[in-house]
Protein backbone atom coordinates (compact mmCIF):
# COMPACT_ATOMS: atom_id res chain seq x y z
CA UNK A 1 91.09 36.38 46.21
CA UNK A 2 95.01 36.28 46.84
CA UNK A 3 96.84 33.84 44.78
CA UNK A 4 99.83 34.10 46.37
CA UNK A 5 100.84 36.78 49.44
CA UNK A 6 101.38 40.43 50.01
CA UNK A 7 104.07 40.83 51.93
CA UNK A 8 104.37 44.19 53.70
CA UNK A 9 107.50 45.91 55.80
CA UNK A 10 107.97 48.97 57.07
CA UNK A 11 110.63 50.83 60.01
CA UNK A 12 109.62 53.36 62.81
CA UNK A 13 112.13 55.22 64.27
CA UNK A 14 112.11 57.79 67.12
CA UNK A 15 114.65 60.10 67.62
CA UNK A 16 115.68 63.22 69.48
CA UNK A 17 118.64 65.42 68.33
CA UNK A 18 120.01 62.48 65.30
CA UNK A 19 120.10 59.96 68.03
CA UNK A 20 117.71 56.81 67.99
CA UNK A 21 115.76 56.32 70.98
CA UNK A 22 112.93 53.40 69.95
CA UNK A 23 113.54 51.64 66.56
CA UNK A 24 110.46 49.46 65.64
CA UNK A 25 110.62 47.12 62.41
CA UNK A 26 107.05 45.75 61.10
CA UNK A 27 106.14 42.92 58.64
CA UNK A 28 103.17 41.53 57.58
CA UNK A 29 102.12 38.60 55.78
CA UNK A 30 99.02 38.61 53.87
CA UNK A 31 97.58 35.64 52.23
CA UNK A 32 94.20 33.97 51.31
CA UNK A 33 93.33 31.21 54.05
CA UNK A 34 93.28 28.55 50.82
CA UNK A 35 96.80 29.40 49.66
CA UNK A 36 98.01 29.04 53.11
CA UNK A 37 96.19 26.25 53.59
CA UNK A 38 97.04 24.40 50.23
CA UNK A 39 99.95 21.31 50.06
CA UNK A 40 103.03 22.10 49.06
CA UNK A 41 105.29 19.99 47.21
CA UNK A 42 108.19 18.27 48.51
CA UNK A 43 112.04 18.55 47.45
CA UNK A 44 111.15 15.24 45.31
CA UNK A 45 108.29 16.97 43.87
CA UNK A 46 105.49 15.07 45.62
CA UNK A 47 102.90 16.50 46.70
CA UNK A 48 101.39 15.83 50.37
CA UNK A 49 98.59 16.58 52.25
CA UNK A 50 94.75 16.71 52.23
């Protein structure tokens, strides 16, 4: 199980003669439904939630 996140990026670029035609930029966030899930605490360092 994830205790935190995976984060993962990456860049796709299609191009004819050194000139871009399609740039595509991908992220993905992977985390565990529970870390997502969980409370996080406040500036004042309460914590709220279920």
């Amino acid at each position: 199980m994830l205790a935190g996140g995976v984060v993962i990026t990456g860049d796709i670029v299609l191009s004819i003669a050194d000139i871009d035609l399609v740039r595509i930029s991908l992220r993905a966030l992977i985390s565990s439904v529970a870390t997502a899930e969980a409370p996080r605490p406040d500036e004042d360092g309460t914590r709220h939630g279920p």
